[in-house]
N, C-alpha and C. Protein backbone atom coordinates (compact mmCIF):
# COMPACT_ATOMS: atom_id res chain seq x y z
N UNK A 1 0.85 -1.18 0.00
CA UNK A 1 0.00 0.00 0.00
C UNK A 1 0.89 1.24 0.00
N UNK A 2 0.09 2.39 -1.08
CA UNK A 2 1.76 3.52 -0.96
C UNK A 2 0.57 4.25 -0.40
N UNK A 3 0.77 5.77 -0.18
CA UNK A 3 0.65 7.01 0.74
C UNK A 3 0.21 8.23 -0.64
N UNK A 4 -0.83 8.53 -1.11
CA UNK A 4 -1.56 9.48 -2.05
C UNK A 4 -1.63 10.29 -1.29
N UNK A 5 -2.20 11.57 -1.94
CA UNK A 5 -3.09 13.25 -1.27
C UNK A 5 -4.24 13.19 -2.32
N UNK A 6 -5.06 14.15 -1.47
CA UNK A 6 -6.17 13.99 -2.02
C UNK A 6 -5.99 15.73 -2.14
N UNK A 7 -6.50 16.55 -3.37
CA UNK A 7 -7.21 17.70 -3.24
C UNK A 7 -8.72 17.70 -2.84
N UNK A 8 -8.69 18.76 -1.48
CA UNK A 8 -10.20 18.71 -1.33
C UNK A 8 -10.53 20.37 -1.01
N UNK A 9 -11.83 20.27 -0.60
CA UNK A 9 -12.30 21.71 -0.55
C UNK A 9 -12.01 22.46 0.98
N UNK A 10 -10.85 23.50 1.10
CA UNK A 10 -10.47 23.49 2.70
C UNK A 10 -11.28 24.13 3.46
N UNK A 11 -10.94 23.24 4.57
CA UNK A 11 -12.21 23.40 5.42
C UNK A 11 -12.82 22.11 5.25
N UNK A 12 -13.17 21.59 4.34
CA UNK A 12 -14.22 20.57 4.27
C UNK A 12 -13.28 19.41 4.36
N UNK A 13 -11.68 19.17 5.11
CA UNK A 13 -10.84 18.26 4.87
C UNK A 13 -11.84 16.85 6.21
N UNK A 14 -12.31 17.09 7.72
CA UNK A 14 -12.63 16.23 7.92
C UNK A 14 -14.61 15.85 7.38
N UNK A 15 -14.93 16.42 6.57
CA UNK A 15 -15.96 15.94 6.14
C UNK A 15 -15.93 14.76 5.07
N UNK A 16 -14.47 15.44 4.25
CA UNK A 16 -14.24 14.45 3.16
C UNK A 16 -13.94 12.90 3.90
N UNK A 17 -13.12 12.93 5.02
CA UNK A 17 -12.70 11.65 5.94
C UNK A 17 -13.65 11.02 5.90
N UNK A 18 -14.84 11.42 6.26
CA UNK A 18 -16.00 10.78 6.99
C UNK A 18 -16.38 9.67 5.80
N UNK A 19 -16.68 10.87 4.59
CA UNK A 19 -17.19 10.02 3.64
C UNK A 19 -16.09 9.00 3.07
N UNK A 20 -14.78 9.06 3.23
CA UNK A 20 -13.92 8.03 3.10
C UNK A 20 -13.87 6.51 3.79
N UNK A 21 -14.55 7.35 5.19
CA UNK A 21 -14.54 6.27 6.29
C UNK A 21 -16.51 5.38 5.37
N UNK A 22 -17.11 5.98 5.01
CA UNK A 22 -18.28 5.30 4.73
C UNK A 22 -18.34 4.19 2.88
N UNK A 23 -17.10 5.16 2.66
CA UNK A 23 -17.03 4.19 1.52
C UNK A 23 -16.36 3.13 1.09
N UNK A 24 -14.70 2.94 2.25
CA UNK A 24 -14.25 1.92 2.34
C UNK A 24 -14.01 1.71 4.01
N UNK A 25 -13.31 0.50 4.09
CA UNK A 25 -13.40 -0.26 5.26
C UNK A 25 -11.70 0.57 6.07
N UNK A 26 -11.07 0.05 6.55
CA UNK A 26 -9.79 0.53 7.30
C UNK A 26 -8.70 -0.08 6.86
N UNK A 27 -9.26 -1.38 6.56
CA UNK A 27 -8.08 -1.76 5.48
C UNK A 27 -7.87 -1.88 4.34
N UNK A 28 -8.80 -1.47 3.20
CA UNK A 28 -8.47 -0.91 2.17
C UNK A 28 -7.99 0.06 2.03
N UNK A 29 -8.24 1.63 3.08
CA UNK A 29 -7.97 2.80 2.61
C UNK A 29 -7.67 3.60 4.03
N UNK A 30 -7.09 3.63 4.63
CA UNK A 30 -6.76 4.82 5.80
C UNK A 30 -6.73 6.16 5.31
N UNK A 31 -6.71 7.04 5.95
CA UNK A 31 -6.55 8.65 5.48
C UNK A 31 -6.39 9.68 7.13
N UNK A 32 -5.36 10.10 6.75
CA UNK A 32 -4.92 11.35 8.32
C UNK A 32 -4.55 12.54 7.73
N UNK A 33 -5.79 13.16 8.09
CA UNK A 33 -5.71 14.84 8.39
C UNK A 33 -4.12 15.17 9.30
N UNK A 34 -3.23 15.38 8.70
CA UNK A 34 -2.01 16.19 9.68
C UNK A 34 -2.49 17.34 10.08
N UNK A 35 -2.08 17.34 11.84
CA UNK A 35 -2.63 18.70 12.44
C UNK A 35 -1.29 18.73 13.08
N UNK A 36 -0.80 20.59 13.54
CA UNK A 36 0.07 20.61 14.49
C UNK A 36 -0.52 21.65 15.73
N UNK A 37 0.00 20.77 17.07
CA UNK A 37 -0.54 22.01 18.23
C UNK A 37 0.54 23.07 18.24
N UNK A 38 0.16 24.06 18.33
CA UNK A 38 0.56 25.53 18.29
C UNK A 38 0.01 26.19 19.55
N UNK A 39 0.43 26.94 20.01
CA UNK A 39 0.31 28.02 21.32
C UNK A 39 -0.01 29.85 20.73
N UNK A 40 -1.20 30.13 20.50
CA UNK A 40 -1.58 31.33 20.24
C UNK A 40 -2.16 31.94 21.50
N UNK A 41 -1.73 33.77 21.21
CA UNK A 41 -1.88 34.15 22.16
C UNK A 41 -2.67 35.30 21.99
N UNK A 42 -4.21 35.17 22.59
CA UNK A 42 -5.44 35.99 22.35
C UNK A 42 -5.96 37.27 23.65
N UNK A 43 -5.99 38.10 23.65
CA UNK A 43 -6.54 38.79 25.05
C UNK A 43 -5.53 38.50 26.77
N UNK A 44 -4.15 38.09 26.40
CA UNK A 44 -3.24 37.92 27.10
C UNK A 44 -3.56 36.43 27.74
N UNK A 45 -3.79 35.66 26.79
CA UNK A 45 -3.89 34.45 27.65
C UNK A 45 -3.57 33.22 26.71
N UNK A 46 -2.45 32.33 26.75
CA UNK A 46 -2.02 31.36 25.81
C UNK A 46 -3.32 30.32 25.53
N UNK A 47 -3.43 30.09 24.56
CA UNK A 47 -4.21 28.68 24.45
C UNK A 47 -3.23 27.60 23.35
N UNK A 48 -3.78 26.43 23.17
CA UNK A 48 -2.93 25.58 21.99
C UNK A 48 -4.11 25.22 21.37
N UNK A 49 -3.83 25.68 19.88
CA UNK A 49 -4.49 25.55 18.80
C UNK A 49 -4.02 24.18 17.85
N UNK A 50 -5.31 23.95 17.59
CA UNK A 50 -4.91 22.60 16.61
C UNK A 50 -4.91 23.35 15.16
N UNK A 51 -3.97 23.42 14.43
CA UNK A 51 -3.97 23.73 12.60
C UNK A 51 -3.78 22.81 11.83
N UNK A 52 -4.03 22.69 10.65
CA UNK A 52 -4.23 21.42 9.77
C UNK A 52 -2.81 22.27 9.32
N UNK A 53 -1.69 21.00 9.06
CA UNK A 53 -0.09 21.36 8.47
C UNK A 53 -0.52 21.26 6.91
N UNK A 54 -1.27 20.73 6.25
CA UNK A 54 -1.53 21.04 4.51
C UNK A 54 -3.24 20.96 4.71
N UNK A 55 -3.75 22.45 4.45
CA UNK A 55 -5.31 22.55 4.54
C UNK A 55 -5.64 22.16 3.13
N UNK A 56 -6.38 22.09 2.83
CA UNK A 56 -7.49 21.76 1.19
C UNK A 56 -6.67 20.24 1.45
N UNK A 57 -5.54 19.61 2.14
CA UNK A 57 -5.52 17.82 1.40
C UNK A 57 -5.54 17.34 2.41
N UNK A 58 -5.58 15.69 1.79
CA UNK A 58 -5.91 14.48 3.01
C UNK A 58 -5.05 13.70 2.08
N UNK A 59 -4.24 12.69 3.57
CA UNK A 59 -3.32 12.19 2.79
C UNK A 59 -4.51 10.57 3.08
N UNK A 60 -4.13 9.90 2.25
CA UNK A 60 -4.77 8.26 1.77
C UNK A 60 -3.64 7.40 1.88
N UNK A 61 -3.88 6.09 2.67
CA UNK A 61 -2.87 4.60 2.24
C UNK A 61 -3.86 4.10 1.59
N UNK A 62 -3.63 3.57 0.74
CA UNK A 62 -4.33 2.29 -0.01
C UNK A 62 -3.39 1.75 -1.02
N UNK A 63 -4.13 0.72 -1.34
CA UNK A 63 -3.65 0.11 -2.81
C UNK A 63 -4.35 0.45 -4.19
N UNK A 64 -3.79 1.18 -4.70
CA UNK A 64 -4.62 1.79 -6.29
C UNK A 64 -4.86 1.31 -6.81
N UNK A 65 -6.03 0.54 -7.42
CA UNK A 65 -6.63 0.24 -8.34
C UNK A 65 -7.29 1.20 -8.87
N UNK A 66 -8.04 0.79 -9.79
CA UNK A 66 -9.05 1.64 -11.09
C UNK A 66 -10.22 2.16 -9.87
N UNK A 67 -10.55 0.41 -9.16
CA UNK A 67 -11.88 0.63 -8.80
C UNK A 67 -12.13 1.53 -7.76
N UNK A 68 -10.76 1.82 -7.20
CA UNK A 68 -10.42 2.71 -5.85
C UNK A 68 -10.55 4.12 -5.95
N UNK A 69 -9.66 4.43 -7.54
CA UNK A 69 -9.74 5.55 -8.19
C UNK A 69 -11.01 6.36 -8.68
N UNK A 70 -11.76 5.42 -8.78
CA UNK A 70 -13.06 5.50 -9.52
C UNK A 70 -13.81 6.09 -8.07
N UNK A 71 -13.78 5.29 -7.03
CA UNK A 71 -14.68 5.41 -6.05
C UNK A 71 -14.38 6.63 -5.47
N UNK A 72 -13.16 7.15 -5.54
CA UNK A 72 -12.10 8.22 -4.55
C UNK A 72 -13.06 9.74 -5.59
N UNK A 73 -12.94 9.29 -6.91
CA UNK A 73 -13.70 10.55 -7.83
C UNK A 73 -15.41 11.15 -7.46
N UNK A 74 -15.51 9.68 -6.59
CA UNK A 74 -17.61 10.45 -6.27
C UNK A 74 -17.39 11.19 -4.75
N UNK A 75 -16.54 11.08 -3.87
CA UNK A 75 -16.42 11.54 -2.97
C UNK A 75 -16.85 13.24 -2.72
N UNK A 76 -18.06 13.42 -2.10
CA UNK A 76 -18.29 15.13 -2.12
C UNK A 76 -16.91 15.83 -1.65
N UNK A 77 -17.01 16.76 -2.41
CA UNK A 77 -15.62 18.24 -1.50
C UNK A 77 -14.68 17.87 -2.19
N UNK A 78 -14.19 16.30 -2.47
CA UNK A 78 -12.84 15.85 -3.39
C UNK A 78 -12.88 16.37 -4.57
N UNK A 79 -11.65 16.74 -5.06
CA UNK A 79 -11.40 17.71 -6.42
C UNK A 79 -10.74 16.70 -7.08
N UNK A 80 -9.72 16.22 -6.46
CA UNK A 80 -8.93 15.11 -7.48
C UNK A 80 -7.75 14.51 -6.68
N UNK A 81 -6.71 13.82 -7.11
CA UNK A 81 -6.05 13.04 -6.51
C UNK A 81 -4.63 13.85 -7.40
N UNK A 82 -3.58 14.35 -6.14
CA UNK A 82 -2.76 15.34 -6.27
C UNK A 82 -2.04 14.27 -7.99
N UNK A 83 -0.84 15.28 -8.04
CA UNK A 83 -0.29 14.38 -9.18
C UNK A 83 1.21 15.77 -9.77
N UNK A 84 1.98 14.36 -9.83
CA UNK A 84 3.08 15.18 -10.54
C UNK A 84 3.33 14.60 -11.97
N UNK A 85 2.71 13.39 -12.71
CA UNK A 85 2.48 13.14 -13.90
C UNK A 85 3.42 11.74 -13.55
N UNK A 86 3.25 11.43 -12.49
CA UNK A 86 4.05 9.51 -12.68
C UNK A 86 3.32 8.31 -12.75
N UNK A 87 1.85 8.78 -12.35
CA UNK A 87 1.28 7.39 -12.47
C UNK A 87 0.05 7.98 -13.21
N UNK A 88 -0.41 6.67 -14.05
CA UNK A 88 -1.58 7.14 -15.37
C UNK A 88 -2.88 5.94 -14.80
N UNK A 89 -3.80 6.70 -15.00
CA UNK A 89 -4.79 5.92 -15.15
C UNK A 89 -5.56 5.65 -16.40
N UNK A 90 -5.87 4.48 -16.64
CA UNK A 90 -6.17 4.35 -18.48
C UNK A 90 -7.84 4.59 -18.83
N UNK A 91 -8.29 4.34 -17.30
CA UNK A 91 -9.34 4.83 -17.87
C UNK A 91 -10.08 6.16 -17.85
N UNK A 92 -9.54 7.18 -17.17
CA UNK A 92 -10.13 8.38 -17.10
C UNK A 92 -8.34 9.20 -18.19
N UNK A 93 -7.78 8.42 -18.29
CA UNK A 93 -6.39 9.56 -19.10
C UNK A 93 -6.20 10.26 -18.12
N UNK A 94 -5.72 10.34 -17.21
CA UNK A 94 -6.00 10.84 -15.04
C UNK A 94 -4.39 10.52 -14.72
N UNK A 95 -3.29 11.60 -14.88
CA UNK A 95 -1.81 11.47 -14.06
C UNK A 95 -2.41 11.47 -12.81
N UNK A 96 -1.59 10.64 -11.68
CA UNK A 96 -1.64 11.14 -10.07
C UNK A 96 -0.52 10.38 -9.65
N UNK A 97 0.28 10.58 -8.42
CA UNK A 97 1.26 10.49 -7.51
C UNK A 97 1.39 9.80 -6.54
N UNK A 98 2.10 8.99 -5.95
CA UNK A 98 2.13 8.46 -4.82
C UNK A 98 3.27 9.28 -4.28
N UNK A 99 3.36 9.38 -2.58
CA UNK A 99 3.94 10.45 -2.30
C UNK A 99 5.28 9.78 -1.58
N UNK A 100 6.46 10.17 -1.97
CA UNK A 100 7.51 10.01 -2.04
C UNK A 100 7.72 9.37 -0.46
N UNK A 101 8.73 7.95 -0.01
CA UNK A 101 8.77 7.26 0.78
C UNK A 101 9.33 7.97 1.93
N UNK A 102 10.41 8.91 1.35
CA UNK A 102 11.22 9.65 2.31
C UNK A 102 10.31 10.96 3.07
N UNK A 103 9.44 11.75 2.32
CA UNK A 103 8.60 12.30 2.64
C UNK A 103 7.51 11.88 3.54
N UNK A 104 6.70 10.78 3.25
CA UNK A 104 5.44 10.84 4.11
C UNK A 104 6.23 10.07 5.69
N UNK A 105 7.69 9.19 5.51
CA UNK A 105 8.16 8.76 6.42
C UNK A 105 8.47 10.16 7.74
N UNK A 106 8.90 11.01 7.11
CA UNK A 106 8.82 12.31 8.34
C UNK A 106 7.69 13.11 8.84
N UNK A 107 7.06 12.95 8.13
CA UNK A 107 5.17 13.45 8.35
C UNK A 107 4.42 12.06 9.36
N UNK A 108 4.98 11.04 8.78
CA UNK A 108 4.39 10.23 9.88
C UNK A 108 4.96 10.03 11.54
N UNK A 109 6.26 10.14 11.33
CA UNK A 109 7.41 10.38 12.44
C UNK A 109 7.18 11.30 13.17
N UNK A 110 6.52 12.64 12.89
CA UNK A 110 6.01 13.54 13.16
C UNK A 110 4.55 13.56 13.98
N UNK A 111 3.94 12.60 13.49
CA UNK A 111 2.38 13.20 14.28
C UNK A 111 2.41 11.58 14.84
N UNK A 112 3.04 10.79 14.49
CA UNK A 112 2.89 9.32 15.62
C UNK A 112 1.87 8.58 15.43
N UNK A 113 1.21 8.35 16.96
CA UNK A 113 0.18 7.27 16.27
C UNK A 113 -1.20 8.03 15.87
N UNK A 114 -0.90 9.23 16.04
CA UNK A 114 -2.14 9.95 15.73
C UNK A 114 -2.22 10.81 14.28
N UNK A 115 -2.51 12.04 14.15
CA UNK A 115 -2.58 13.32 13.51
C UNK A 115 -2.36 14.41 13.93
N UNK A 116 -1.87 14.21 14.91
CA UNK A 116 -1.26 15.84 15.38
C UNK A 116 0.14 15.54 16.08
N UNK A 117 1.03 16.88 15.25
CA UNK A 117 2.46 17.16 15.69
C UNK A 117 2.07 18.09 17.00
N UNK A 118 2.84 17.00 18.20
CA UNK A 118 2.54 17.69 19.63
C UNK A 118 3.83 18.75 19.88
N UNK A 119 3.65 19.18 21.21
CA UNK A 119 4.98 20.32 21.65
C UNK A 119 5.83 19.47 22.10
N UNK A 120 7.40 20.03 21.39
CA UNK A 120 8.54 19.43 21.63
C UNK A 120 9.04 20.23 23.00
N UNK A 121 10.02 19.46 23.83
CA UNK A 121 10.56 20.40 24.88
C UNK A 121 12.15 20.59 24.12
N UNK A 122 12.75 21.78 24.24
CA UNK A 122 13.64 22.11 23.44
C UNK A 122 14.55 22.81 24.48
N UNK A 123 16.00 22.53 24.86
CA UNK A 123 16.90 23.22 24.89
C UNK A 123 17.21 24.37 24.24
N UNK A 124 18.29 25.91 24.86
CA UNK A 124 18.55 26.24 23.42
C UNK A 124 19.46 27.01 24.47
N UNK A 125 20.98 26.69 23.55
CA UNK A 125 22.15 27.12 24.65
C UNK A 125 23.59 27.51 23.40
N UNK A 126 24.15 28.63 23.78
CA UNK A 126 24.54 29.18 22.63
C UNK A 126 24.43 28.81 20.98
N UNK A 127 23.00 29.34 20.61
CA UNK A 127 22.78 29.20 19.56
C UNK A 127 22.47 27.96 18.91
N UNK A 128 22.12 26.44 20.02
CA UNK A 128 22.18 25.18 19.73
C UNK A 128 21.05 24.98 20.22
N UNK A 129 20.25 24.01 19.37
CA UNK A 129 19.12 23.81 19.70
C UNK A 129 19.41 21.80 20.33
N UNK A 130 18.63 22.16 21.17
CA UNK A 130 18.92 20.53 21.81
C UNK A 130 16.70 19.81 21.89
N UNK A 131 16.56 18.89 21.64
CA UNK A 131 15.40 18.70 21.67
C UNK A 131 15.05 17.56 22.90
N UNK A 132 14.50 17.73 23.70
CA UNK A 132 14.55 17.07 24.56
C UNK A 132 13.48 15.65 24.79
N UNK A 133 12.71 16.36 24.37
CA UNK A 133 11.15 15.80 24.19
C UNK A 133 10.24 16.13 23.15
N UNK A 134 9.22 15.01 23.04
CA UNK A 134 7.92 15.41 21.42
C UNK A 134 8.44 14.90 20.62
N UNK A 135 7.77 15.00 19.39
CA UNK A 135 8.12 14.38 18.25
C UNK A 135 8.91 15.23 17.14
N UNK A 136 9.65 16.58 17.70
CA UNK A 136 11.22 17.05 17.21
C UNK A 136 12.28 16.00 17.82
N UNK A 137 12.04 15.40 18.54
CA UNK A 137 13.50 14.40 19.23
C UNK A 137 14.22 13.42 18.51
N UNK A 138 15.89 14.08 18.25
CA UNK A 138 15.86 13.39 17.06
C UNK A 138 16.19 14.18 15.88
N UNK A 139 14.98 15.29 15.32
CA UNK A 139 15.39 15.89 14.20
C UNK A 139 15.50 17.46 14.31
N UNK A 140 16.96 17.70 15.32
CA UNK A 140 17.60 18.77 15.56
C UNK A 140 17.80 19.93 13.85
N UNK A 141 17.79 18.62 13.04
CA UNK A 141 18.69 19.09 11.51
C UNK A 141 17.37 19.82 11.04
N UNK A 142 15.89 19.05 11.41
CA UNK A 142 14.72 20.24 9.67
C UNK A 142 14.55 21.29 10.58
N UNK A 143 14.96 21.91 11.92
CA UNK A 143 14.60 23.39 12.42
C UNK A 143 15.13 23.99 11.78
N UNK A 144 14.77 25.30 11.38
CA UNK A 144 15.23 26.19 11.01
C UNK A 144 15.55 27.60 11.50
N UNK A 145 14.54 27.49 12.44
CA UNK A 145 13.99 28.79 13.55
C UNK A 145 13.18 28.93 14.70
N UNK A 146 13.93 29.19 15.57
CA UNK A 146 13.04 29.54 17.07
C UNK A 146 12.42 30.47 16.93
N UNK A 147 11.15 30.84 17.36
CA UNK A 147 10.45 32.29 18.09
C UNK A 147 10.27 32.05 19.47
N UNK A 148 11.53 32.44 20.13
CA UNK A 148 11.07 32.42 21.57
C UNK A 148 9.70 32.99 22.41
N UNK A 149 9.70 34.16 21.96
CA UNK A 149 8.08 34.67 22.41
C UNK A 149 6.88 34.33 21.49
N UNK A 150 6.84 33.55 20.27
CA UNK A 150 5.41 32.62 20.18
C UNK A 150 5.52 31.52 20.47
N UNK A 151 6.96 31.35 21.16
CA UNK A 151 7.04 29.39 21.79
C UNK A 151 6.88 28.42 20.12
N UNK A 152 7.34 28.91 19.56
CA UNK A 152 7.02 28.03 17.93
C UNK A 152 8.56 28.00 17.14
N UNK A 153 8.55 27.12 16.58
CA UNK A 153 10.16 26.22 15.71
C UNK A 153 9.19 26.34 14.07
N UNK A 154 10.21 27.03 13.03
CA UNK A 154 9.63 26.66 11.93
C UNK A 154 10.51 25.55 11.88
N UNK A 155 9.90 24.53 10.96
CA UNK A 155 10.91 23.39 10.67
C UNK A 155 10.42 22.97 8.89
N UNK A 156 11.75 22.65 8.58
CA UNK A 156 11.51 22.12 7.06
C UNK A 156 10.71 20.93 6.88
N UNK A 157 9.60 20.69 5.56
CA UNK A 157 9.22 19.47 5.41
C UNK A 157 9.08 19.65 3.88
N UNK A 158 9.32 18.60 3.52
CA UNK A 158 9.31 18.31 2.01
C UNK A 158 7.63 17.57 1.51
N UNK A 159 6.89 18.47 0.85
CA UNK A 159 5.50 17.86 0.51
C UNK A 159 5.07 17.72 -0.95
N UNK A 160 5.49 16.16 -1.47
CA UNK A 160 5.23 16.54 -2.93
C UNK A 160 5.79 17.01 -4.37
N UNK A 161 7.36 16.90 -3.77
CA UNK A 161 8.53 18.18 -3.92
C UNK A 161 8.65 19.21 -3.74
N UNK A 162 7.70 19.59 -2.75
CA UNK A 162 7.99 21.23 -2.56
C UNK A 162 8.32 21.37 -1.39
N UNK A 163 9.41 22.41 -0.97
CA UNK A 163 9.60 21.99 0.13
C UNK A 163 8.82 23.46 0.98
N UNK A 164 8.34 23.26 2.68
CA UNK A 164 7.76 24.23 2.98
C UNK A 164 8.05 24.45 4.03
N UNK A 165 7.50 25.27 5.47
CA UNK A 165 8.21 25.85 6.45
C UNK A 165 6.96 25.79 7.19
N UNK A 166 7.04 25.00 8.39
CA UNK A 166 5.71 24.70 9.22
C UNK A 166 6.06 25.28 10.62
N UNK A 167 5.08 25.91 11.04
CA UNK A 167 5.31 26.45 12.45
C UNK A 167 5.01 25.24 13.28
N UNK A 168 5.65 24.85 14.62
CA UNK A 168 5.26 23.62 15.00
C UNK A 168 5.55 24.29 16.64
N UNK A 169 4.86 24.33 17.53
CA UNK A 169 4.82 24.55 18.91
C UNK A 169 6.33 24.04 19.82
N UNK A 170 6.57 24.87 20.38
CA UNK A 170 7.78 24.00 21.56
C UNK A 170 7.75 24.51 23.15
N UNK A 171 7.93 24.43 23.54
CA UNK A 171 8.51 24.59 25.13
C UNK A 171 9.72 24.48 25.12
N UNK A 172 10.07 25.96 25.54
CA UNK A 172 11.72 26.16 25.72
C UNK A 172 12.22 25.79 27.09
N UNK A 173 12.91 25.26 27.36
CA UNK A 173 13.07 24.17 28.77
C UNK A 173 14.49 24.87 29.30
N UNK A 174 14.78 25.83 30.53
CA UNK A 174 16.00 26.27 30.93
C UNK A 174 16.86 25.07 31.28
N UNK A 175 18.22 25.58 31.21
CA UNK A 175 19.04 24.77 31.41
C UNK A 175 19.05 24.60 32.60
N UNK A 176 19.15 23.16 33.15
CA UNK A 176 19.24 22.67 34.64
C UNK A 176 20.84 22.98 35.21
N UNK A 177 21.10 23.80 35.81
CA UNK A 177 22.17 24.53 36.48
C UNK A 177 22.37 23.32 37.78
N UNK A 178 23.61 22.62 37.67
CA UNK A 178 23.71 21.79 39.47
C UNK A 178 24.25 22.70 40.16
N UNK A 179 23.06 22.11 41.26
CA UNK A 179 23.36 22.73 42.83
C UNK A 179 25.19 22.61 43.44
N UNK A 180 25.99 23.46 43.83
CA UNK A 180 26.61 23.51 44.39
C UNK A 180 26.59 22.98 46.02
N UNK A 181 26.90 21.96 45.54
CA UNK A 181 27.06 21.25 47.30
C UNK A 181 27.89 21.49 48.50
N UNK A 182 27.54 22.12 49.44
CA UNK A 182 28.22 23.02 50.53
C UNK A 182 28.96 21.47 51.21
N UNK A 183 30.37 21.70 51.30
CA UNK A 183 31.34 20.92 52.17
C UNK A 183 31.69 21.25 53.80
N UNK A 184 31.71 20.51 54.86
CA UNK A 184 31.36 20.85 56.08
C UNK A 184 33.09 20.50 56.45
């Protein structure tokens, strides 16, 4: 089974799920909305916001067939099935994509067993970012940028070949200073 996107109408990304979930079973076809929690700050008071990391798509596992393809096309809100011109379908004359192994492998690494990229706890000590905790642990290398006062890391992700810049929540964690132990 490879890893597709779906174009859909944004906003309407978990409606399209639903009807995914009603037209095939769980093991023909899975599909995860990627969300990341974020920390916005409204009327002086933090909250964590859930954002969809690619709005208008839904990513799909399945195995492609015609009949899959066919079924994926009646879906309300669905526009079409992304595509960079590598895979053909013969009966609609229809390019679409399966999404590159190395790619959906860090998007999945990323949100775990769920759909949402949680808050990493992050070191940050001359100019070095250390990750302590979350699902940055590990990939010190796709940050690109702290905002200490929105508590948010852009980090690189590659979607499709394009590559893009996702704000992803952190907790900046002070450095644990040892106690000086008084000698008698």
């Amino acid at each position: 089974m490879n890893w597709y996107v779906l174009f859909v109408e944004t906003g309407q990304e978990e409606v399209v799920q639903k009807f995914l979930n009603l037209y095939f079973d769980e093991a023909s076809l899975h599909s995860v909305i990627p969300k990341r929690r974020v920390p916005e700050k409204k009327a002086g008071a933090v909250k964590h916001v859930l954002k969809k990391i690619f709005p208008g798509y839904v990513l799909i596992k399945t195995r492609m067939t015609d009949e899959v393809f066919h079924t994926l096309k009646k879906v309300p809100k669905c526009y079409k099935l992304l595509n960079q011109g590598t895979l053909y379908s013969k009966d609609e004359g229809t390019y679409y994509s399966k999404i590159d192994e190395r790619e959906i492998s860090l998007i999945l690494r990323l949100i775990g067993d769920g759909e949402i990229v949680g808050i990493s706890g992050i070191y940050i000590e001359n100019s070095r970012v250390s990750v302590t905790s979350g699902p940055l642990k590990g990939m010190e290398g796709i940050i690109a940028k702290i905002d200490r006062h929105k508590k948010r890391a852009k980090i690189h992700l590659s979607f499709m070949g394009a590559e893009k810049l996702i704000d992803v929540g952190v907790e900046i964690l002070s450095p644990c200073i040892p106690q000086l132990q008084e000698t008698t």
